[in-house]
PDB file of N, CA and C in Angstrom:
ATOM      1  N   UNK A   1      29.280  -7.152  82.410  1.00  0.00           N
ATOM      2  CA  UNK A   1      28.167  -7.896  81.854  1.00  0.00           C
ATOM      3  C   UNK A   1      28.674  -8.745  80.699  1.00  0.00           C
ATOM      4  N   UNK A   2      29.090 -10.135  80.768  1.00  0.00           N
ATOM      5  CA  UNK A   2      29.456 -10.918  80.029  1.00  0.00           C
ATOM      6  C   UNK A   2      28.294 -11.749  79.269  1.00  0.00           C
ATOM      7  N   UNK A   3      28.061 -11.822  78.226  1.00  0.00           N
ATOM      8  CA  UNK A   3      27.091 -12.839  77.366  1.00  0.00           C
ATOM      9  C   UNK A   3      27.336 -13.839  77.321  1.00  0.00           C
ATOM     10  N   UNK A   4      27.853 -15.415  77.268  1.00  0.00           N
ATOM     11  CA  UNK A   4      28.353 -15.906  76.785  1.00  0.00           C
ATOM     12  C   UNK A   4      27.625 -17.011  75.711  1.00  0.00           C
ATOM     13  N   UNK A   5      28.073 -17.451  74.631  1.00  0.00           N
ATOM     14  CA  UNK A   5      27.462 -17.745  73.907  1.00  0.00           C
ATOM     15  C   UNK A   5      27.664 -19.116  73.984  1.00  0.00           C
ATOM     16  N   UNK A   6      26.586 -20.215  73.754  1.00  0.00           N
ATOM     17  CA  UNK A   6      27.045 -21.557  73.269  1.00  0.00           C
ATOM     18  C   UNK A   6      28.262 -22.471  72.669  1.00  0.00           C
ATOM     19  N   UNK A   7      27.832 -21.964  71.393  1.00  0.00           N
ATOM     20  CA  UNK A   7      28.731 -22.170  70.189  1.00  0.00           C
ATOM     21  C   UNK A   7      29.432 -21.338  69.377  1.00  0.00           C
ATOM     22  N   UNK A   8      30.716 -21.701  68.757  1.00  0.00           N
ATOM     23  CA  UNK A   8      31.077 -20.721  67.988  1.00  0.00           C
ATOM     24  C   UNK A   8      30.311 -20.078  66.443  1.00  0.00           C
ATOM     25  N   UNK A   9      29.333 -20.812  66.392  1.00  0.00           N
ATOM     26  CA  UNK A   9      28.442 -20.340  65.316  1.00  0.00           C
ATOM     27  C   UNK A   9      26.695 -19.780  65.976  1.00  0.00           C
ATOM     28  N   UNK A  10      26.321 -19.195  64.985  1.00  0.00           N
ATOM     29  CA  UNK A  10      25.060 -18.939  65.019  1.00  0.00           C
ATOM     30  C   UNK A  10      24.307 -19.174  64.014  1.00  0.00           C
ATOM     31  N   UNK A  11      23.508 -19.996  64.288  1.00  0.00           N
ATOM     32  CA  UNK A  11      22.009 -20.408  63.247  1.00  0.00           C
ATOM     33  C   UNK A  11      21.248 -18.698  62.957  1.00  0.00           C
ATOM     34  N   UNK A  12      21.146 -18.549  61.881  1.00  0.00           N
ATOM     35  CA  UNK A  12      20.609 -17.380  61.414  1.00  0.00           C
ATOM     36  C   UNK A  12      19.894 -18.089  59.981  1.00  0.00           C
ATOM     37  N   UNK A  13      18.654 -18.252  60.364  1.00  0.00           N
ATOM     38  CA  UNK A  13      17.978 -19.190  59.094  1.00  0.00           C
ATOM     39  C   UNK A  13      18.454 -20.369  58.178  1.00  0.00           C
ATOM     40  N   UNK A  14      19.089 -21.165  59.446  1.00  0.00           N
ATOM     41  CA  UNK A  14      19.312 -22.160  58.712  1.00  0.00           C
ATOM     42  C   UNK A  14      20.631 -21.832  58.118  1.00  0.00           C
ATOM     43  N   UNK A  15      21.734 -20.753  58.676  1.00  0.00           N
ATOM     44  CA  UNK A  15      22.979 -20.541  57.856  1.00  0.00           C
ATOM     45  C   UNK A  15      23.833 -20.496  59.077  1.00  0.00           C
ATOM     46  N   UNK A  16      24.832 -21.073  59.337  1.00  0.00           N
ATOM     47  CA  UNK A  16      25.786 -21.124  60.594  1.00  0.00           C
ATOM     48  C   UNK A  16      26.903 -19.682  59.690  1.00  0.00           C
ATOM     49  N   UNK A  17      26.535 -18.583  61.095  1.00  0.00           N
ATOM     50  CA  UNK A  17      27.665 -17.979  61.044  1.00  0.00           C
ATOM     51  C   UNK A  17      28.463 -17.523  62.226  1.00  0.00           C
ATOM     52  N   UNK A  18      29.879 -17.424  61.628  1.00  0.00           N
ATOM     53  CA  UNK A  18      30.705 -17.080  62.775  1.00  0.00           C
ATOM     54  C   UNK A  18      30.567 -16.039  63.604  1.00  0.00           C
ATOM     55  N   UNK A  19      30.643 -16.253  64.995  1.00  0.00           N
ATOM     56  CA  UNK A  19      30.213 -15.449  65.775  1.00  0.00           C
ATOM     57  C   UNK A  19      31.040 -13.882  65.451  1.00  0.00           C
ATOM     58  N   UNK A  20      32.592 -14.398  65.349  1.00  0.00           N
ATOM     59  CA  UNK A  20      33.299 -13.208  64.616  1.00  0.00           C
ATOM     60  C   UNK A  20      32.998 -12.385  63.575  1.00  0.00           C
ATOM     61  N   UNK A  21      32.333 -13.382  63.123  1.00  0.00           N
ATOM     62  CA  UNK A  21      31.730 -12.181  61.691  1.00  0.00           C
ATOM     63  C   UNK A  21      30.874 -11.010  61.750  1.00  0.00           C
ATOM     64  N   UNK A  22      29.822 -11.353  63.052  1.00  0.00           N
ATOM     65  CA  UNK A  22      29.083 -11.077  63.292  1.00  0.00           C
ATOM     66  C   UNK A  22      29.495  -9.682  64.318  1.00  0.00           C
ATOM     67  N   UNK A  23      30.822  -9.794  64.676  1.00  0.00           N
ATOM     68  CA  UNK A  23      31.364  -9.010  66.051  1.00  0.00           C
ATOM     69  C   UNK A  23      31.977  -7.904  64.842  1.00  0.00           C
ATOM     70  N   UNK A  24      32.909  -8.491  63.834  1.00  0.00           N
ATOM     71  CA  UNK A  24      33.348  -7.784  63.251  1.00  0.00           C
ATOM     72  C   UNK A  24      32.491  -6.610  62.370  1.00  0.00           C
ATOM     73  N   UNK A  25      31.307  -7.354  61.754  1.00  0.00           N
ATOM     74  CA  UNK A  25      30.462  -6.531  60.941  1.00  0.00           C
ATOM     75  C   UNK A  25      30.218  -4.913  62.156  1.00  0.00           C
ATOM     76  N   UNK A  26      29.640  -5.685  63.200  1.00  0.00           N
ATOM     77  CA  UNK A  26      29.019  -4.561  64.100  1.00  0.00           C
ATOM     78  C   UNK A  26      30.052  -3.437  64.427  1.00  0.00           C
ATOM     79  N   UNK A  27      31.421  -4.309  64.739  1.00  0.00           N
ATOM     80  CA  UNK A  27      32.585  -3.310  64.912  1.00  0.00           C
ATOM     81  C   UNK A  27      32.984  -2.227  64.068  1.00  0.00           C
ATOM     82  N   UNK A  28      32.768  -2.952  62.371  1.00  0.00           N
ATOM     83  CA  UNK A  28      32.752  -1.471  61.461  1.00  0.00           C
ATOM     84  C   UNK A  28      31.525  -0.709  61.263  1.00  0.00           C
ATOM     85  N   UNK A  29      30.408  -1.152  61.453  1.00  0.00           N
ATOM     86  CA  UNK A  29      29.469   0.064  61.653  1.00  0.00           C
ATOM     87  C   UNK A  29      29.480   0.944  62.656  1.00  0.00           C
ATOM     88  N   UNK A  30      29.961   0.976  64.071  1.00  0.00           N
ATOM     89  CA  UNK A  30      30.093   1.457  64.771  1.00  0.00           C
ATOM     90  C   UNK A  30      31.361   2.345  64.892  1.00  0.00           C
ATOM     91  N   UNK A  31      32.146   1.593  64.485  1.00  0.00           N
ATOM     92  CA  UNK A  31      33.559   2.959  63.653  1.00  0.00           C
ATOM     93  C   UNK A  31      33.320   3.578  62.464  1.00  0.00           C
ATOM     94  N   UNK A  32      32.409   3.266  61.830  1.00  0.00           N
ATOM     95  CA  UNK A  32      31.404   4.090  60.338  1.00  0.00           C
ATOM     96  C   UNK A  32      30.873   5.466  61.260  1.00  0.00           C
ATOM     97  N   UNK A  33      30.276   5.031  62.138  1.00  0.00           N
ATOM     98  CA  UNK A  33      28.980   5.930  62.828  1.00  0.00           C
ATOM     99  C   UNK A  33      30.350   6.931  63.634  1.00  0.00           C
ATOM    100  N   UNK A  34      30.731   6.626  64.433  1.00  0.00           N
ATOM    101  CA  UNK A  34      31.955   7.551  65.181  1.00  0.00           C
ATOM    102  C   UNK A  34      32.500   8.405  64.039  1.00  0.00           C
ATOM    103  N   UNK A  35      33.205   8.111  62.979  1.00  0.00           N
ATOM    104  CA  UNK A  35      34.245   7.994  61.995  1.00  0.00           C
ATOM    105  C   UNK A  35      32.741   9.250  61.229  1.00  0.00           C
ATOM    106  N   UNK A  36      31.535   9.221  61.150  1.00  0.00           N
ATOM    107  CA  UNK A  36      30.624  10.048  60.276  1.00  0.00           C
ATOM    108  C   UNK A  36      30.402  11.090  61.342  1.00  0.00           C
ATOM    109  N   UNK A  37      30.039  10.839  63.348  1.00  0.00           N
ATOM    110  CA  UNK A  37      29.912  12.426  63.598  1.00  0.00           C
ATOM    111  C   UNK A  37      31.334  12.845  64.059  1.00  0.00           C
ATOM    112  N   UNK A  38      32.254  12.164  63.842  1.00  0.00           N
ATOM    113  CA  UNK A  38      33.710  13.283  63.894  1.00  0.00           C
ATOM    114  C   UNK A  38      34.030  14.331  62.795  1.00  0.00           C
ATOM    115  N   UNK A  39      33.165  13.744  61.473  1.00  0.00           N
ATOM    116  CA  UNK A  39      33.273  14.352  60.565  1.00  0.00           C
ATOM    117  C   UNK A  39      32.443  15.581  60.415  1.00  0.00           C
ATOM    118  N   UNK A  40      31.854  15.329  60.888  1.00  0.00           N
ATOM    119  CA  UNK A  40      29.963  16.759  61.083  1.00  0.00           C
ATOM    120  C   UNK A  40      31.032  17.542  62.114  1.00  0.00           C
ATOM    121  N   UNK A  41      31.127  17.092  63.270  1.00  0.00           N
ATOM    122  CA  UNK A  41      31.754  17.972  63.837  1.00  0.00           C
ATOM    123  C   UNK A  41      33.274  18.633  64.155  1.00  0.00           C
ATOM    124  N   UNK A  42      33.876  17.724  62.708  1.00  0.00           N
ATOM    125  CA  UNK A  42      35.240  18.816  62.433  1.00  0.00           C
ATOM    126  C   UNK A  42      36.279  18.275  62.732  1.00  0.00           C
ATOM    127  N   UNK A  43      36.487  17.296  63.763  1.00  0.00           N
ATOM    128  CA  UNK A  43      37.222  16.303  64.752  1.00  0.00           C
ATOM    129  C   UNK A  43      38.512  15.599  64.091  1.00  0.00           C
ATOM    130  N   UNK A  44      38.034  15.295  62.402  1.00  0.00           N
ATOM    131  CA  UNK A  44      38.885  14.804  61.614  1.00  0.00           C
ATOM    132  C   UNK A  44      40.010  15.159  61.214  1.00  0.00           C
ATOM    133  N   UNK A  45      40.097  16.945  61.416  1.00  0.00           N
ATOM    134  CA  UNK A  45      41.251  17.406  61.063  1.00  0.00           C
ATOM    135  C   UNK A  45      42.270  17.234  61.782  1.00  0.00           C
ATOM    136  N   UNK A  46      42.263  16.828  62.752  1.00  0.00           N
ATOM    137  CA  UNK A  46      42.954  16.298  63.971  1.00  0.00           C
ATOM    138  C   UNK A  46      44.057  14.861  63.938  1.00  0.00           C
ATOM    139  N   UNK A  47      43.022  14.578  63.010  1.00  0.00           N
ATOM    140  CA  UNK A  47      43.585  13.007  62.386  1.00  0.00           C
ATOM    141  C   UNK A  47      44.802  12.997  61.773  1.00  0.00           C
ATOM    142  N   UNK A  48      45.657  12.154  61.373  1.00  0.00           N
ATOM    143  CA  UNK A  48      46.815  13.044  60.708  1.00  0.00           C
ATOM    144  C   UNK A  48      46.001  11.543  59.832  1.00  0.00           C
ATOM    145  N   UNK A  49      45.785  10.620  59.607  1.00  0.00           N
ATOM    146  CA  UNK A  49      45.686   9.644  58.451  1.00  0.00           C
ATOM    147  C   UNK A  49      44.288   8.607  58.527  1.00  0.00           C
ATOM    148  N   UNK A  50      43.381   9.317  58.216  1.00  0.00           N
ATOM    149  CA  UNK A  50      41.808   8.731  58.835  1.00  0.00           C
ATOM    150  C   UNK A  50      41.671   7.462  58.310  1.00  0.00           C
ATOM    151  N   UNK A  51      42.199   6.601  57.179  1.00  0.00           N
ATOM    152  CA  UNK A  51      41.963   5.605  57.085  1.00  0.00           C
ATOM    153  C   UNK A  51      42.549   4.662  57.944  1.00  0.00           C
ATOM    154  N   UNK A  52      43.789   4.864  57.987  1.00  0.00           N
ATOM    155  CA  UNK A  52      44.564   3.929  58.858  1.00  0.00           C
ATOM    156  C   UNK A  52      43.232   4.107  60.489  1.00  0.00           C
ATOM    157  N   UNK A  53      43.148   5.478  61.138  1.00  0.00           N
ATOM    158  CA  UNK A  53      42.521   5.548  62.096  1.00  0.00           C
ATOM    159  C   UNK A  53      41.544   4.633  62.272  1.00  0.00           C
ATOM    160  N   UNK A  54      40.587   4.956  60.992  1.00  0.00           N
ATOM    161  CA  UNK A  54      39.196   4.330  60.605  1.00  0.00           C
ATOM    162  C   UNK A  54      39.373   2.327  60.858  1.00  0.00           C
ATOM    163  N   UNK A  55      40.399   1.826  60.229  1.00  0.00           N
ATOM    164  CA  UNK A  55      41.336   0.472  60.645  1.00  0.00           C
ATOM    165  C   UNK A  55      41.320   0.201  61.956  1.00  0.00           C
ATOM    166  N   UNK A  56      41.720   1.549  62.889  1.00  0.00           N
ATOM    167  CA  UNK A  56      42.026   0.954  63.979  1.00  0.00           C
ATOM    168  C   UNK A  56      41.023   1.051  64.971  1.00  0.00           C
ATOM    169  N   UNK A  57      40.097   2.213  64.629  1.00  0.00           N
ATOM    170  CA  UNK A  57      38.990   2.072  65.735  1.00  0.00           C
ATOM    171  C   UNK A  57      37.746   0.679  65.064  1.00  0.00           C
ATOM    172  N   UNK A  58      37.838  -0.041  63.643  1.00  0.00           N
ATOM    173  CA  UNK A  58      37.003  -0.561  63.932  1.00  0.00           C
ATOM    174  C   UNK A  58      37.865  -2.263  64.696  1.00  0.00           C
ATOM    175  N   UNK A  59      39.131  -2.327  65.000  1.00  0.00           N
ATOM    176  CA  UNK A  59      39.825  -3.540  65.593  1.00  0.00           C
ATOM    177  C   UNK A  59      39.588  -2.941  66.885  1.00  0.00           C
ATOM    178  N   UNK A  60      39.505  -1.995  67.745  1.00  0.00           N
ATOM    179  CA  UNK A  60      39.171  -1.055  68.590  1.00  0.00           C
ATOM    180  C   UNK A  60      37.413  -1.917  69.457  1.00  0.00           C
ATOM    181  N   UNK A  61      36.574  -1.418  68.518  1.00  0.00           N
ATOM    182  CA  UNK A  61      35.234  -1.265  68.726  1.00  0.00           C
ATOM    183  C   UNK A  61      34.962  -2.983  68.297  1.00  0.00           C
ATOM    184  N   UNK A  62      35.688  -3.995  67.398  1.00  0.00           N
ATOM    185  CA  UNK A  62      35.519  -5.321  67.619  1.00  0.00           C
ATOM    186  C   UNK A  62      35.945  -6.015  68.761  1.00  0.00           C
ATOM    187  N   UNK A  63      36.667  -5.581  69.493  1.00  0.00           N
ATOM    188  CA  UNK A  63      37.963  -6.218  70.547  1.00  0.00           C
ATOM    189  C   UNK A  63      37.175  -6.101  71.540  1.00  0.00           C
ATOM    190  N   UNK A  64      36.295  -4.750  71.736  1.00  0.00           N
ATOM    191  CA  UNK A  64      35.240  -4.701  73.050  1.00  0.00           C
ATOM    192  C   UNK A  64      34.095  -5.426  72.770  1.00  0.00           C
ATOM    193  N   UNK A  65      33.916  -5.319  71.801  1.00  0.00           N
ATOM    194  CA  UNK A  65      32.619  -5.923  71.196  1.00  0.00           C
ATOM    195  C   UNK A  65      32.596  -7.879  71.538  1.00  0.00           C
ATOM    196  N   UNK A  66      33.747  -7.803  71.234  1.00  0.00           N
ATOM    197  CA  UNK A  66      34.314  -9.445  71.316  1.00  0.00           C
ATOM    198  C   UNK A  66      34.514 -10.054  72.576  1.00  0.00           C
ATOM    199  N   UNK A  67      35.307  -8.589  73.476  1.00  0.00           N
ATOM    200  CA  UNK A  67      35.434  -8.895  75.100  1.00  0.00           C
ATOM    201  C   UNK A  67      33.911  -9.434  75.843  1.00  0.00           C
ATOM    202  N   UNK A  68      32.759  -8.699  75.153  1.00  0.00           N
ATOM    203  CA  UNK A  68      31.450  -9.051  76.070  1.00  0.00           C
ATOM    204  C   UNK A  68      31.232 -10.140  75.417  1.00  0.00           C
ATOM    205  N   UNK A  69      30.793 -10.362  74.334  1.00  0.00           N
ATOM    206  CA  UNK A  69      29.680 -11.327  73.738  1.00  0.00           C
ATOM    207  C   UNK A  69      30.738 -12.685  73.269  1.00  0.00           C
ATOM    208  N   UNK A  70      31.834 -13.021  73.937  1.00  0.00           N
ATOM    209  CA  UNK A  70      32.813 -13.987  73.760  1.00  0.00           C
ATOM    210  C   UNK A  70      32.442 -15.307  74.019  1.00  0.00           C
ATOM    211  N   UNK A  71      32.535 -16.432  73.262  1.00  0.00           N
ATOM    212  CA  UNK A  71      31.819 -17.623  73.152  1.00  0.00           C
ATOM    213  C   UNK A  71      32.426 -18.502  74.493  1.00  0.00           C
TER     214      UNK A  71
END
């Protein structure tokens, strides 16, 4: 299921923003949200270096994010 978008910007009240910005923002909330129930459920200790991790799942969760909704 591919989106594809117009332009590389988006009108959001009259403010052009980059569609990337927009991929990226979503990409770290969604490695926030993973990255918060690994933590409830313990998962983290597993991690040997959670920030770096935390880095890579949100380039991870942008890259798919970017694969669908790609201009």
């Amino acid at each position: 299921m591919r989106v594809p978008l117009q332009t590389a910007e988006l009108d959001i009240m009259g403010f052009l923003v980059p569609w990337s910005m927009l991929i990226w923002t979503c990409g770290f909330i969604i490695a926030w949200a993973v990255a918060v129930l690994m933590e409830r459920r313990g998962w983290t200790r597993y991690v040997w270096h959670l920030p770096l991790f935390f880095i890579a799942m949100v380039v991870f969760f942008s890259c798919m994010l970017g694969w669908f909704f790609a201009p």
